[in-house]
N, C-alpha and C. Protein backbone atom coordinates (compact mmCIF):
# COMPACT_ATOMS: atom_id res chain seq x y z
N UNK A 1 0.86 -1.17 0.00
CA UNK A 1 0.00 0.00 0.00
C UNK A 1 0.91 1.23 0.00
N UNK A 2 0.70 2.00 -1.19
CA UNK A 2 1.32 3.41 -1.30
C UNK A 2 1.57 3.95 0.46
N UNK A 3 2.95 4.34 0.59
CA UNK A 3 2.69 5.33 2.07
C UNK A 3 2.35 4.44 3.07
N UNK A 4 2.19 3.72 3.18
CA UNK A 4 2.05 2.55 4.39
C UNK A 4 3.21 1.11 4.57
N UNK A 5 3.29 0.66 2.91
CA UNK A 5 3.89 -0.91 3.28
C UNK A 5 5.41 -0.55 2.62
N UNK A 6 5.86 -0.84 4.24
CA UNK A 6 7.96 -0.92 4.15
C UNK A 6 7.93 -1.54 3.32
N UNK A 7 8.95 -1.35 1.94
CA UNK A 7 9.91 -2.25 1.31
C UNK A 7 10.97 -2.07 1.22
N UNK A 8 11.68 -2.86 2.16
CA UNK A 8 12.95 -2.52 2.41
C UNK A 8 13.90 -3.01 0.66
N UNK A 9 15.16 -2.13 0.77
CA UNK A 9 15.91 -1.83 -0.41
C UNK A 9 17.38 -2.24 0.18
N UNK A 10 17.19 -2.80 0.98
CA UNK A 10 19.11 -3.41 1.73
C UNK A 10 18.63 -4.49 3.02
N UNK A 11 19.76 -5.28 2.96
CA UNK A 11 19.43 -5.96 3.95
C UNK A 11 19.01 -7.98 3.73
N UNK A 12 19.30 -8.95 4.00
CA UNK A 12 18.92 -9.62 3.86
C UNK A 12 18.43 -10.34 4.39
N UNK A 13 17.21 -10.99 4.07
CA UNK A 13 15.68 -11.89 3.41
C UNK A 13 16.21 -13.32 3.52
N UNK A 14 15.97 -13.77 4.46
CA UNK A 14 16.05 -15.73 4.45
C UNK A 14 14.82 -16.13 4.91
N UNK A 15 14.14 -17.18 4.49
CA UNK A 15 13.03 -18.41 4.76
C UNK A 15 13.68 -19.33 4.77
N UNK A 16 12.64 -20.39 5.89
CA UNK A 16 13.53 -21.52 6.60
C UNK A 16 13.99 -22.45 5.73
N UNK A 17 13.69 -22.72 4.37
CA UNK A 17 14.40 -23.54 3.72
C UNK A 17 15.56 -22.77 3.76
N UNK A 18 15.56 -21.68 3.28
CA UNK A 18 17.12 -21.13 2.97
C UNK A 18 18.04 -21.55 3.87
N UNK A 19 17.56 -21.27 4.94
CA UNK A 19 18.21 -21.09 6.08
C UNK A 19 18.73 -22.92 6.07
N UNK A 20 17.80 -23.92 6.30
CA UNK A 20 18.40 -25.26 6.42
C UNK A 20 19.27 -25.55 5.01
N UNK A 21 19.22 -24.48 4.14
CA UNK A 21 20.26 -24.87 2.66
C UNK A 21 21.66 -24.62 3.35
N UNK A 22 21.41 -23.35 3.80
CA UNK A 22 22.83 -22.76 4.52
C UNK A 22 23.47 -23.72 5.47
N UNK A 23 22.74 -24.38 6.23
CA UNK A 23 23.31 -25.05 7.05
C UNK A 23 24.12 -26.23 6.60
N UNK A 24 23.01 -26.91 5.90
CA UNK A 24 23.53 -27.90 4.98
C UNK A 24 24.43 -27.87 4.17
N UNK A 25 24.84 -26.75 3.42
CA UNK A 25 26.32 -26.37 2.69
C UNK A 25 27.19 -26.24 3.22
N UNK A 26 27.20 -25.69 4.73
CA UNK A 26 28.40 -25.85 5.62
C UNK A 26 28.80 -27.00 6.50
N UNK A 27 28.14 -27.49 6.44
CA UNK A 27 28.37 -28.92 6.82
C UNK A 27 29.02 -29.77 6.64
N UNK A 28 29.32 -29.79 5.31
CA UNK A 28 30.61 -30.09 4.35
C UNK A 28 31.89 -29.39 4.19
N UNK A 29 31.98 -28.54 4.95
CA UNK A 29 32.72 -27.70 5.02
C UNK A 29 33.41 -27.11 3.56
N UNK A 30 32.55 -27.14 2.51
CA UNK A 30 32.57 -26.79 1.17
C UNK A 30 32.05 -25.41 1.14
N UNK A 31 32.54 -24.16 1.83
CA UNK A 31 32.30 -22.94 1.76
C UNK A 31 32.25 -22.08 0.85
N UNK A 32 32.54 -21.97 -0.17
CA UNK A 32 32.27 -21.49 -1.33
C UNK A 32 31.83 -21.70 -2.74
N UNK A 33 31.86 -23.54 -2.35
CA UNK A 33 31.85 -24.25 -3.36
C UNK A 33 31.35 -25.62 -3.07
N UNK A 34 30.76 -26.33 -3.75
CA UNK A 34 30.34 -27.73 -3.39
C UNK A 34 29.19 -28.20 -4.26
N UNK A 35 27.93 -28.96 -3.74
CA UNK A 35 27.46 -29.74 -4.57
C UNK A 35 26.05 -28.98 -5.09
N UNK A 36 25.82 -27.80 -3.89
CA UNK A 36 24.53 -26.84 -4.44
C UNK A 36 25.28 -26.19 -5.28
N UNK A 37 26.68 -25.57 -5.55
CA UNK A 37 27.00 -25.05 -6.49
C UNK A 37 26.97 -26.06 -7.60
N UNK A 38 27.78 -27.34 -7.63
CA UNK A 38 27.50 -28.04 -9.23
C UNK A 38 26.10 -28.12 -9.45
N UNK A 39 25.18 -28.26 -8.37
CA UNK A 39 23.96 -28.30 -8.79
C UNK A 39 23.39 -27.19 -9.86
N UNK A 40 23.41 -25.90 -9.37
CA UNK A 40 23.23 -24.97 -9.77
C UNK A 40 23.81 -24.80 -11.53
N UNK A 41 25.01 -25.04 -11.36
CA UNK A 41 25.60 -24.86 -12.49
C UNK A 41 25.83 -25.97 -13.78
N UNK A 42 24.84 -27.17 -13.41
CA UNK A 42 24.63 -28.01 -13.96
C UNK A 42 23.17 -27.93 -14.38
N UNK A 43 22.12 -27.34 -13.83
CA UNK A 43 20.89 -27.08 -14.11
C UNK A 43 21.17 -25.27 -14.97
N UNK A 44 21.87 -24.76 -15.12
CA UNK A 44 21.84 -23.59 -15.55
C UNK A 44 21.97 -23.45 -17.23
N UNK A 45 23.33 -24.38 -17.11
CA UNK A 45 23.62 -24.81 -18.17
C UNK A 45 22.76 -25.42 -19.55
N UNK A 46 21.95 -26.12 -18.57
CA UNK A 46 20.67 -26.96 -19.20
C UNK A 46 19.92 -26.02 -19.78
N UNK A 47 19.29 -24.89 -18.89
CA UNK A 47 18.54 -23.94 -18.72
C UNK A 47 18.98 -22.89 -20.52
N UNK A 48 19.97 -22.51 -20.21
CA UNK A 48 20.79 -22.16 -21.43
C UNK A 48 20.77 -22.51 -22.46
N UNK A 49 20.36 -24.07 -22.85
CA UNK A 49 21.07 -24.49 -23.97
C UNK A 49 22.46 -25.06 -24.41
N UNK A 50 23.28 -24.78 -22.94
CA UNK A 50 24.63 -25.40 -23.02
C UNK A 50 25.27 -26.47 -22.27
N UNK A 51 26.53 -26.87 -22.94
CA UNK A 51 26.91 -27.48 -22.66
C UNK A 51 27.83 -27.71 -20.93
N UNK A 52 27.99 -26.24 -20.63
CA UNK A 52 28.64 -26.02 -19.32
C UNK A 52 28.49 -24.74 -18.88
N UNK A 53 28.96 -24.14 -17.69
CA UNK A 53 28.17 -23.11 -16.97
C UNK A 53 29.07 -23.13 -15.84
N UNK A 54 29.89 -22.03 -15.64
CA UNK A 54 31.20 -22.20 -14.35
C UNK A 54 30.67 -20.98 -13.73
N UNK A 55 30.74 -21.18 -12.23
CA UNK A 55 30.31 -20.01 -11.54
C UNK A 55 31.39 -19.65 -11.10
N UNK A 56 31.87 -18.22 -10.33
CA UNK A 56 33.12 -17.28 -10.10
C UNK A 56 32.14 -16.45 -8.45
N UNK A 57 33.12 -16.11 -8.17
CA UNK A 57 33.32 -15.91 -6.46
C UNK A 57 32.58 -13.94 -6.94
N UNK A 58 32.56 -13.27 -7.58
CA UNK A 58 32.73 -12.23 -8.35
C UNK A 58 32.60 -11.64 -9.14
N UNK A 59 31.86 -10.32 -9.35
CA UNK A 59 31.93 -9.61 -10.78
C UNK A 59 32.93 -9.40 -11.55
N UNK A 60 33.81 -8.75 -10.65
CA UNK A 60 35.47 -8.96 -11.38
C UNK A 60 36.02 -9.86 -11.67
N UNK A 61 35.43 -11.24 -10.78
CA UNK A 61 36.52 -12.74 -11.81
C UNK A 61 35.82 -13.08 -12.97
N UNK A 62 33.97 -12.53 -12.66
CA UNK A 62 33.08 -12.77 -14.19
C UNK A 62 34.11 -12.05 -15.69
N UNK A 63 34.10 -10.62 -15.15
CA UNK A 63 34.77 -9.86 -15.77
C UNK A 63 36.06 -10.28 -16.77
N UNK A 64 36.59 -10.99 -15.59
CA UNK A 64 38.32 -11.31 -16.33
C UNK A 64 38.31 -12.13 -16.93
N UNK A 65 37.24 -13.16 -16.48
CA UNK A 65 37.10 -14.15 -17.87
C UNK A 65 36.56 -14.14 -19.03
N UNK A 66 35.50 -13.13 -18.91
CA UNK A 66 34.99 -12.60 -20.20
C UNK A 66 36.25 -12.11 -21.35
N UNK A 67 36.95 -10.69 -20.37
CA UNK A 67 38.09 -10.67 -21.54
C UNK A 67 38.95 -11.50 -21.80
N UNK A 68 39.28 -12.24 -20.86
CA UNK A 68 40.13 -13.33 -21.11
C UNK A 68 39.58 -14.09 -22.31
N UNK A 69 38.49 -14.77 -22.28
CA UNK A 69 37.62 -15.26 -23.85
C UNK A 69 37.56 -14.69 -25.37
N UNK A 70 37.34 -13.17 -24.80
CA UNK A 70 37.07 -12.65 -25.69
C UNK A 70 38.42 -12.26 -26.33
N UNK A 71 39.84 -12.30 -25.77
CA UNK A 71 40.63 -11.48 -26.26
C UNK A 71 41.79 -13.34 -27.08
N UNK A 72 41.00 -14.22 -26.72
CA UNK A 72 41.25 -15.79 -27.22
C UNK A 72 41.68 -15.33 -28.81
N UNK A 73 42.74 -16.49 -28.80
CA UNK A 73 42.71 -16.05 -30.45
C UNK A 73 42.29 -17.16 -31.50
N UNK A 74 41.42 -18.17 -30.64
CA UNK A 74 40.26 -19.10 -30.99
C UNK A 74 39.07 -18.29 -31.65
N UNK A 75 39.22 -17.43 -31.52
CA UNK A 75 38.14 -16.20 -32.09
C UNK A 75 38.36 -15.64 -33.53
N UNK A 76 39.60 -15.93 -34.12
CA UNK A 76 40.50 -15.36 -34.98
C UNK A 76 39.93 -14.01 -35.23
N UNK A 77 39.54 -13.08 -36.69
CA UNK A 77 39.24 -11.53 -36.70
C UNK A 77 38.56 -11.48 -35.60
N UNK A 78 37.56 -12.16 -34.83
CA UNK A 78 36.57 -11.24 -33.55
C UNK A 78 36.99 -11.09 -32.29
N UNK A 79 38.50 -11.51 -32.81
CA UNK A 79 38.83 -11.41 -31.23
C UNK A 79 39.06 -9.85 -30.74
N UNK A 80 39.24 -9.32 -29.40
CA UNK A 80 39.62 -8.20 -29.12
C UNK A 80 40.97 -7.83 -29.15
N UNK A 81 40.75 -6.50 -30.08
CA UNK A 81 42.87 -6.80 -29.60
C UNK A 81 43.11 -5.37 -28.87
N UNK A 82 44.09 -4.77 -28.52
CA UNK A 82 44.83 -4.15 -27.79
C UNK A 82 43.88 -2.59 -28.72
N UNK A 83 43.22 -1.86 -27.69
CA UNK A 83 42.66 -0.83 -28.53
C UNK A 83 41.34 -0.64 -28.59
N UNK A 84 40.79 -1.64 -28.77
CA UNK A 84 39.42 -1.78 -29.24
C UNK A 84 38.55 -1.01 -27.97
N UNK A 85 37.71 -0.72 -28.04
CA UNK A 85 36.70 -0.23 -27.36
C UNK A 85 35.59 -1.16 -26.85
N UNK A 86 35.22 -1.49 -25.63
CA UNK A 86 33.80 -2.46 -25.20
C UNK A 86 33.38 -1.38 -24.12
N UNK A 87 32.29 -1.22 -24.87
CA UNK A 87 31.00 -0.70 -24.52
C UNK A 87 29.89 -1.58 -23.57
């Protein structure tokens, strides 16, 4: 309701599944990584259309691998070279 109902904009939101996911991932002591992550990234993949799907700790490690790919010279002319502009 306009002017009446908080929606908060920071801060985080868990329900009790979440919460028993969390637990359950640490349990394994697989803290950053483990089998909800292959899960994830094995159903994503699918989701996609592809063949694989690697998750990163980061925007910036997303980042570095993007140019890292893109600057491949498996790409031959499309690759990026030294100069180019990305928008």
């Amino acid at each position: 309701i306009p002017g009446k109902t908080k929606i908060s904009y920071a801060g985080r939101v868990y329900n009790d599944k979440e919460l028993v996911n969390l637990v359950d991932a640490s349990l394994d002591f697989w803290l950053t990584a483990g089998r909800y992550a292959d899960k994830f990234e094995s159903r994503f993949a699918k989701f996609l259309g592809l063949k694989y799907c690697l998750l990163v700790n980061s925007g910036s490690s997303a980042n570095l691998l993007a140019v890292t790919a893109l600057t491949s010279s498996k790409l031959g002319k499309r690759q990026l070279k030294p100069g180019d502009e990305v928008i």
